[in-house]
C-alpha atoms as a PDB file:
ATOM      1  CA  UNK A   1      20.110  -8.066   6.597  1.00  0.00           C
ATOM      2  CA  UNK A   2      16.502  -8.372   6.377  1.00  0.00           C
ATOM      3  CA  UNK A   3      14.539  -7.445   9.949  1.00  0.00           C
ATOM      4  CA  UNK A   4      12.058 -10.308  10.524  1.00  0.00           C
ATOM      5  CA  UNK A   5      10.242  -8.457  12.991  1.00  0.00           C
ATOM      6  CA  UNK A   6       9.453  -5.438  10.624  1.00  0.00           C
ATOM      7  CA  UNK A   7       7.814  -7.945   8.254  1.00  0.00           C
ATOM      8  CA  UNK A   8       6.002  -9.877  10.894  1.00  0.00           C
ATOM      9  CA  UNK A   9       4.835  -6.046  11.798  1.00  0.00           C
ATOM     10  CA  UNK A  10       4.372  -4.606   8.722  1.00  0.00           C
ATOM     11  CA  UNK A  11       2.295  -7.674   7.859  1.00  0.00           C
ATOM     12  CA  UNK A  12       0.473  -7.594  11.009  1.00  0.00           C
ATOM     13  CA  UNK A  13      -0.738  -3.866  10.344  1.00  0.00           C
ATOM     14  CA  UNK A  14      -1.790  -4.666   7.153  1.00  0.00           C
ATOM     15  CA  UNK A  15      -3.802  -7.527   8.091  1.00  0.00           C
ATOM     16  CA  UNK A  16      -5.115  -6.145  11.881  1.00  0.00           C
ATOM     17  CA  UNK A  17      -5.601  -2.733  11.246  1.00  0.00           C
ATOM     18  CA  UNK A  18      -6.185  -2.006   7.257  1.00  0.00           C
ATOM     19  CA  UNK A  19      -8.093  -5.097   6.249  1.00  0.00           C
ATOM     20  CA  UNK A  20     -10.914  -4.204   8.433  1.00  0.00           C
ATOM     21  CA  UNK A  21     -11.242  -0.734   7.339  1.00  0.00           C
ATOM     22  CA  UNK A  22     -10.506  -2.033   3.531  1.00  0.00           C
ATOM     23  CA  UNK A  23     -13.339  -4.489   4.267  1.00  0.00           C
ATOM     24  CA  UNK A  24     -15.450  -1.521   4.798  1.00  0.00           C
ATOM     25  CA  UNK A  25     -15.042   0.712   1.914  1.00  0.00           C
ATOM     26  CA  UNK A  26     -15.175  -1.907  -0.295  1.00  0.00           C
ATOM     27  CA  UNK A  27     -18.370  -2.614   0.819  1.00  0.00           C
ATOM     28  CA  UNK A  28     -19.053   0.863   0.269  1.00  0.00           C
ATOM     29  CA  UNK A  29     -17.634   0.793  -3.624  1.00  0.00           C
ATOM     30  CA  UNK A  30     -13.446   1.378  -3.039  1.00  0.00           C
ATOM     31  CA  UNK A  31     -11.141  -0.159  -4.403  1.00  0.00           C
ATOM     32  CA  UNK A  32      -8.716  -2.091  -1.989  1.00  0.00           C
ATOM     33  CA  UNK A  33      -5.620  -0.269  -1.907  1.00  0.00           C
ATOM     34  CA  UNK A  34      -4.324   0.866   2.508  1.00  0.00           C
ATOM     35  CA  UNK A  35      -1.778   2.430   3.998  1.00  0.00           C
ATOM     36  CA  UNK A  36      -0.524   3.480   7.126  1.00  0.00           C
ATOM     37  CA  UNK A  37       2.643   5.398   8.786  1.00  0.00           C
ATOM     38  CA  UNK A  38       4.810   3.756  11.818  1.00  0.00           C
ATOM     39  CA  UNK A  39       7.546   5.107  13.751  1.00  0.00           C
ATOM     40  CA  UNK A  40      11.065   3.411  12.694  1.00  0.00           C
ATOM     41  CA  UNK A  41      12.625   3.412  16.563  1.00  0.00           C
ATOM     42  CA  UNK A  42       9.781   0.863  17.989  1.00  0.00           C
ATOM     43  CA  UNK A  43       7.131  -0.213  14.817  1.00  0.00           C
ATOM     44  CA  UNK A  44       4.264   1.602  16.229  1.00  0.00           C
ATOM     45  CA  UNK A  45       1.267   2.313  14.524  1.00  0.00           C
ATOM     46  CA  UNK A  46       0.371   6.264  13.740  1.00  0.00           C
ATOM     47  CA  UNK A  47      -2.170   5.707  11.619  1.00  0.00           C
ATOM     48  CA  UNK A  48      -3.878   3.552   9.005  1.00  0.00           C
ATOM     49  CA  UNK A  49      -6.568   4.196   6.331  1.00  0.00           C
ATOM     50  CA  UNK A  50      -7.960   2.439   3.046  1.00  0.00           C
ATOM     51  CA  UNK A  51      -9.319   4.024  -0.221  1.00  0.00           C
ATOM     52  CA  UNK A  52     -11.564   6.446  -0.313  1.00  0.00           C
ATOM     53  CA  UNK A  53     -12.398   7.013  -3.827  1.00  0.00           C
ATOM     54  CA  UNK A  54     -16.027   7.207  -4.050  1.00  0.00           C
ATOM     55  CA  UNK A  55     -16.020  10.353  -1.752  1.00  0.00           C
ATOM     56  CA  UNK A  56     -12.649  12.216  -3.498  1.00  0.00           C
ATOM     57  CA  UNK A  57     -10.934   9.835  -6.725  1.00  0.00           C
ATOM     58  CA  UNK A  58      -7.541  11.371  -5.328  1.00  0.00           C
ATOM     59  CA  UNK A  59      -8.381   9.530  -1.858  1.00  0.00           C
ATOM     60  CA  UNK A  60      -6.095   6.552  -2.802  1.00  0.00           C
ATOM     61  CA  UNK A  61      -5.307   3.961  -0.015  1.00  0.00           C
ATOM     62  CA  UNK A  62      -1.999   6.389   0.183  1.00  0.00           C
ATOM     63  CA  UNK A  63      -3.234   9.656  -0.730  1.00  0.00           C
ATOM     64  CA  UNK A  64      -6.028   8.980   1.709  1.00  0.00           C
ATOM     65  CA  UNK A  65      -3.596   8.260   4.733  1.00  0.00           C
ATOM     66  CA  UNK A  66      -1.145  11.284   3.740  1.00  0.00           C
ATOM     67  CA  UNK A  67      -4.247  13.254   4.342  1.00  0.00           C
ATOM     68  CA  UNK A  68      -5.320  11.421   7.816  1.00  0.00           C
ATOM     69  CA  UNK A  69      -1.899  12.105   8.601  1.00  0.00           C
ATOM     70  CA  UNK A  70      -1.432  15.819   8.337  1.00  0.00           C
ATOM     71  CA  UNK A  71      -4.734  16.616   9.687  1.00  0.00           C
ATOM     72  CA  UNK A  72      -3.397  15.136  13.032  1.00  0.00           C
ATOM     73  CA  UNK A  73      -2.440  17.316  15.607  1.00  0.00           C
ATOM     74  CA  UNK A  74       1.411  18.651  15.095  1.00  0.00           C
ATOM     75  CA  UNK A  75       2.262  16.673  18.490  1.00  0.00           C
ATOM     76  CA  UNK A  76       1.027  13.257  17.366  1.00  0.00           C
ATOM     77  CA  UNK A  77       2.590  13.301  14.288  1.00  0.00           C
ATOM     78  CA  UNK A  78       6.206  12.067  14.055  1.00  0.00           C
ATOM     79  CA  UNK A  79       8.673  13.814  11.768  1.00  0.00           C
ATOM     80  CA  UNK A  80       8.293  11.731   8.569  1.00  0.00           C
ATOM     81  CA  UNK A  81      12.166  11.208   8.370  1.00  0.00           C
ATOM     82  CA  UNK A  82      11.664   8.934  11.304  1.00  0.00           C
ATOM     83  CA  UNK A  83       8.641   7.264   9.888  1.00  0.00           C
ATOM     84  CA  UNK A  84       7.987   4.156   7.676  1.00  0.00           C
ATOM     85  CA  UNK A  85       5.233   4.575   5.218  1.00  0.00           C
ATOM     86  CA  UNK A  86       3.970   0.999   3.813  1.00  0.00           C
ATOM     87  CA  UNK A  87       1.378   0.645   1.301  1.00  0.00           C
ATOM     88  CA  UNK A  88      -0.926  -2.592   0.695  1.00  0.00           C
ATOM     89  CA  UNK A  89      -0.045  -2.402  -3.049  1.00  0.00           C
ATOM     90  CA  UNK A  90       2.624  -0.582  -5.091  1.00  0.00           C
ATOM     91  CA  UNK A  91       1.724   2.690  -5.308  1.00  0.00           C
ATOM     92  CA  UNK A  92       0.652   4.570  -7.630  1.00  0.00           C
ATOM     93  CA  UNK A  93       2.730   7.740 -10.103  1.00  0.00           C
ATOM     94  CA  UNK A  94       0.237   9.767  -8.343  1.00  0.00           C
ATOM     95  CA  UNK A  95       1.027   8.323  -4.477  1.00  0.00           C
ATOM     96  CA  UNK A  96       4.630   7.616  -5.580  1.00  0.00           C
ATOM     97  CA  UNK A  97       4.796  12.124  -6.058  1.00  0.00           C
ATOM     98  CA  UNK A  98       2.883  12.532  -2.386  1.00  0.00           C
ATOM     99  CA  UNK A  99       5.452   9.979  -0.696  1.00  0.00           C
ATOM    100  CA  UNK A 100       7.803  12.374  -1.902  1.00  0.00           C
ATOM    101  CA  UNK A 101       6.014  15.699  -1.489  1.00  0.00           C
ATOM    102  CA  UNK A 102       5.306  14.385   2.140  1.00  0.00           C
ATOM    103  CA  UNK A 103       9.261  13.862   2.583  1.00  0.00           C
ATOM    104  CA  UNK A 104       8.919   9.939   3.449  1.00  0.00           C
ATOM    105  CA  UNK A 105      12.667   8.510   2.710  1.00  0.00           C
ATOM    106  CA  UNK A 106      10.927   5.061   2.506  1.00  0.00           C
ATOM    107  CA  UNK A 107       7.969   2.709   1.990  1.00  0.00           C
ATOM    108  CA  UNK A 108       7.153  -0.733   1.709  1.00  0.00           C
ATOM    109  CA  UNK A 109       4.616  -2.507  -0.462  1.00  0.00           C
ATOM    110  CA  UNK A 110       3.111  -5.985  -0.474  1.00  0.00           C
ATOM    111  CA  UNK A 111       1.693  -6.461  -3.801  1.00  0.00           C
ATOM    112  CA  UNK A 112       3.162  -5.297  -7.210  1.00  0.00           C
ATOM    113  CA  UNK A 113       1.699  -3.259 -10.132  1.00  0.00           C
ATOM    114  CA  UNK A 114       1.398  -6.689 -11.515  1.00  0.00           C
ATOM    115  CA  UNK A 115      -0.750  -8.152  -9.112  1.00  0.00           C
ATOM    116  CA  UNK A 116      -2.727  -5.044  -9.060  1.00  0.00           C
ATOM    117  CA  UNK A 117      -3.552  -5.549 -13.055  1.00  0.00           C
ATOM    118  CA  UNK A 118      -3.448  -9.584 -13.002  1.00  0.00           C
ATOM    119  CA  UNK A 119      -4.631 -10.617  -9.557  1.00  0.00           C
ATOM    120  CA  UNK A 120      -6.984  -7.577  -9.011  1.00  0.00           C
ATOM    121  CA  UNK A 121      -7.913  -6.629 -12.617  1.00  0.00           C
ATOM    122  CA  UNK A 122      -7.213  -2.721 -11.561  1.00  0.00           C
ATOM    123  CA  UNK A 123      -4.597  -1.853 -14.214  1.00  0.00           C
ATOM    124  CA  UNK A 124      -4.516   1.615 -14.225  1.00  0.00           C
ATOM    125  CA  UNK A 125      -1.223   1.948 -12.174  1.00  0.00           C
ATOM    126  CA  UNK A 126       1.050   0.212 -15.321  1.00  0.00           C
ATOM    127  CA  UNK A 127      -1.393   1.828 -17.691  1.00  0.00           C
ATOM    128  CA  UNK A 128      -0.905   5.770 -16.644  1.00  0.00           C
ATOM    129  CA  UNK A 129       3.095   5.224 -15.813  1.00  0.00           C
ATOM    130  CA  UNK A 130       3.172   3.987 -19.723  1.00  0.00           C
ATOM    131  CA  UNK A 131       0.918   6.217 -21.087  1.00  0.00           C
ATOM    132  CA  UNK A 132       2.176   9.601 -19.556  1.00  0.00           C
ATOM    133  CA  UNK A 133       5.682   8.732 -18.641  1.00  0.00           C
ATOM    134  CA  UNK A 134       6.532   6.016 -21.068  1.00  0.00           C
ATOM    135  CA  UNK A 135       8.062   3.683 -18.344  1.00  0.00           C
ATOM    136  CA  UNK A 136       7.589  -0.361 -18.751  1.00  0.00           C
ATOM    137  CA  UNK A 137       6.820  -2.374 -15.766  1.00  0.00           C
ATOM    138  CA  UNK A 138       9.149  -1.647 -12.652  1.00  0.00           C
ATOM    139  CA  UNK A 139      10.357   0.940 -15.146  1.00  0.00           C
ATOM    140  CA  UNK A 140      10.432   3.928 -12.308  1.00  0.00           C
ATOM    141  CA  UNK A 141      13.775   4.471  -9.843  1.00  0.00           C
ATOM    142  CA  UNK A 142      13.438   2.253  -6.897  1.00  0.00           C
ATOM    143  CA  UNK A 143      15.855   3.572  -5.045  1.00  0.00           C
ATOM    144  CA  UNK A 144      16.861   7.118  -5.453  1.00  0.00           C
ATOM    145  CA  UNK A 145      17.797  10.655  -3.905  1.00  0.00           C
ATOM    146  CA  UNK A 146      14.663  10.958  -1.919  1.00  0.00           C
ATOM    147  CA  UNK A 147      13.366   7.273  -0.644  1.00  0.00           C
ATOM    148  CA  UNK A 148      14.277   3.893  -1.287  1.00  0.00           C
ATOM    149  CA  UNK A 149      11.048   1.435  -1.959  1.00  0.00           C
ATOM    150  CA  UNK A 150      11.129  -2.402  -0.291  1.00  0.00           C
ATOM    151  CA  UNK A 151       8.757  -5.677  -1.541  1.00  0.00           C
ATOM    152  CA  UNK A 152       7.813  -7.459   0.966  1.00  0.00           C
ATOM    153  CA  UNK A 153       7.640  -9.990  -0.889  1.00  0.00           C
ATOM    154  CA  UNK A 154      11.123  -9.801  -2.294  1.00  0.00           C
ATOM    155  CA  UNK A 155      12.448  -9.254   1.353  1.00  0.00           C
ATOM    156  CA  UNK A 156      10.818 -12.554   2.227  1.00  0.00           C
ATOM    157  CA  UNK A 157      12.206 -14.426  -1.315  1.00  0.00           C
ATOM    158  CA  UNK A 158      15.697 -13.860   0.454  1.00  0.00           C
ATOM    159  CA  UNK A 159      15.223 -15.359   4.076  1.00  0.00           C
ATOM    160  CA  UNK A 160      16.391 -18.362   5.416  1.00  0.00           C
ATOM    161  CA  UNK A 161      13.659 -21.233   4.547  1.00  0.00           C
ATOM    162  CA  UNK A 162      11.950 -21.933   7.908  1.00  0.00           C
ATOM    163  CA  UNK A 163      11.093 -17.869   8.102  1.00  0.00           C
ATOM    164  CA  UNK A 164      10.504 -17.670   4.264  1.00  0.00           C
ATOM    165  CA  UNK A 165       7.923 -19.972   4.167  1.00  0.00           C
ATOM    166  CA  UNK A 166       6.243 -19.124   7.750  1.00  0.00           C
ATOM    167  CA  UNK A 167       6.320 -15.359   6.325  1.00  0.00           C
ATOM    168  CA  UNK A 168       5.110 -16.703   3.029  1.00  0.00           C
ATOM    169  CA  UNK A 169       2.349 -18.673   4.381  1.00  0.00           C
ATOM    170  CA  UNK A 170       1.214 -15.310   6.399  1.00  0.00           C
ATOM    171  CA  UNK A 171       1.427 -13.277   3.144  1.00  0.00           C
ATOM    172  CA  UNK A 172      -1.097 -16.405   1.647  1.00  0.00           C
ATOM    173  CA  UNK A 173      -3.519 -15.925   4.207  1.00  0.00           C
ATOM    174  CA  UNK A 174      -3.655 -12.327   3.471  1.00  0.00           C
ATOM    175  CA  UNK A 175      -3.663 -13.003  -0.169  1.00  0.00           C
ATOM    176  CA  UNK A 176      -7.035 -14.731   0.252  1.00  0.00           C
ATOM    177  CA  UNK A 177      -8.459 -11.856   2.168  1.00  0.00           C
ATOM    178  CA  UNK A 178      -7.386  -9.732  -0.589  1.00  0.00           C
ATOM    179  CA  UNK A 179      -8.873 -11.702  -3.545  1.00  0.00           C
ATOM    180  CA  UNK A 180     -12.172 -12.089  -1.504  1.00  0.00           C
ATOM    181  CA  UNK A 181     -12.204  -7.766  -1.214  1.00  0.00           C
ATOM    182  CA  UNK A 182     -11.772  -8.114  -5.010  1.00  0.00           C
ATOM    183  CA  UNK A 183     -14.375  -9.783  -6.127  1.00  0.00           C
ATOM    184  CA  UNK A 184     -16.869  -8.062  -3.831  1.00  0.00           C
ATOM    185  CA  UNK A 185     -15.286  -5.023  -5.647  1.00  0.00           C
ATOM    186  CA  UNK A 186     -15.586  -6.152  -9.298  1.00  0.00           C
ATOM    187  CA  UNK A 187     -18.964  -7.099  -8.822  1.00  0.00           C
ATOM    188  CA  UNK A 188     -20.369  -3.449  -7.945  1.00  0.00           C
ATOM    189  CA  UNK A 189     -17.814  -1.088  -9.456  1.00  0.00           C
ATOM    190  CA  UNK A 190     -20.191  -0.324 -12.164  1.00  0.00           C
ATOM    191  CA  UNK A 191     -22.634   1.232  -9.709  1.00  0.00           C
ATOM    192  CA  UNK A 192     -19.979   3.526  -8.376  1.00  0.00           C
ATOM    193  CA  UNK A 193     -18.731   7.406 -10.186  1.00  0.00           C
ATOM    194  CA  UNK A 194     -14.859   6.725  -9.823  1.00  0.00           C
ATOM    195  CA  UNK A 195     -13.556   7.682 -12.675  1.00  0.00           C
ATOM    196  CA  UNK A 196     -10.729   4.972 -13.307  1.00  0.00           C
ATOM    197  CA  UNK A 197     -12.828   2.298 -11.901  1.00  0.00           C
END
C-alpha cells in the first residue's frame, strides 16, 4: 500500500528545499536535476543539493548530493540502509552506479528519462544507456539485488481518486516550476563548458 504521507513529503522536499537551490544554479548555467537523502523512521530531511555541473560535469543533482553527504560529519550522517534517497528526475547510468556504490537500497524519482529528453530537451540519460549498454527506454532492472526504484508518479497513478488527483495537482504545480528552470536553462547553455550540455 502506497504511504500518502511519503509522497506529500517527498514532494514537499522537492519543491521547499531543492527548487530553490535548483533555481540558483540554473541561474548560474546547471542543468535542473536535485536530490536529497531522508531518514525512513520519521521523513526527515539530511540533506538536499541540485546540479553542479559547471564547477565538476560529474556534480549531477545525485552525484552532487552523494558528495554533500559523505563530507558530513560521521555523526550526522545516517547509515544509508535506513535512508531514502529521491531524485528530481530518473537518474542517470552514472548516478544509478553511485546509488549503488553508496549502498542506498532505494530511491524515488519524479520525472522519467522521458520527460528528461521530451519535456526538458536533456536526452543524454536514454542516449548513453543505449549507446554504451544497449538498453531501450526503462530497459535497466528496476528492482533488483541491491535497491528497488519508485515513480512518484506511478505511485500516485494507483491511489484512490480524491488523493490521486490532489497529489497530481501538487506534482502540476511543480511541473510548471520545472519547465520555467528549463527554459531559463536552454536559453544560456551555450555559454556554459559542460560537456553534455
Amino acid at each position: 500500500m502506497t504511504d500518502i504521507s511519503l509522497i506529500d513529503r517527498l514532494l514537499d522536499v522537492i519543491e521547499y528545499n531543492i527548487v530553490p537551490m535548483t533555481a540558483q544554479g540554473v541561474a548560474e548555467g546547471n542543468k535542473l536535476f536535485g536530490a536529497a537523502v531522508l531518514r525512513k523512521n520519521d521523513h526527515s530531511l539530511v540533506l538536499a543539493e541540485t546540479n553542479n555541473e559547471t564547477n565538476n560535469p560529474l556534480w549531477h543533482g545525485e552525484m552532487h548530493c552523494l558528495k554533500r553527504f559523505y563530507e558530513m560529519p560521521r555523526a550526522e550522517r545516517v547509515d544509508t540502509k535506513d535512508a531514502i534517497f529521491l531524485s528530481t528526475h530518473e537518474p542517470c547510468s552514472l548516478c544509478l552506479s553511485a546509488i549503488t556504490w553508496a549502498g542506498f537500497d532505494n530511491f524515488y524519482y519524479l520525472f522519467s528519462h522521458e520527460d528528461s529528453r521530451d519535456s526538458f530537451a536533456i536526452p543524454h540519460d536514454l542516449r548513453i544507456l543505449k549507446e554504451v549498454f544497449t538498453l531501450d527506454p526503462g530497459g535497466y532492472n528496476a528492482e533488483n539485488a541491491y535497491w528497488k526504484s519508485y515513480s512518484i508518479r506511478r505511485l500516485v497513478r494507483e491511489l484512490p481518486e480524491a488523493e490521486r488527483a490532489r497529489l497530481e495537482a501538487r506534482i502540476g504545480a511543480i511541473s510548471v516550476l520545472y519547465d520555467a528552470m528549463s527554459d531559463i536553462y536552454q536559453a544560456g547553455k551555450a555559454d556554459n563548458d559542460i560537456p553534455l550540455n
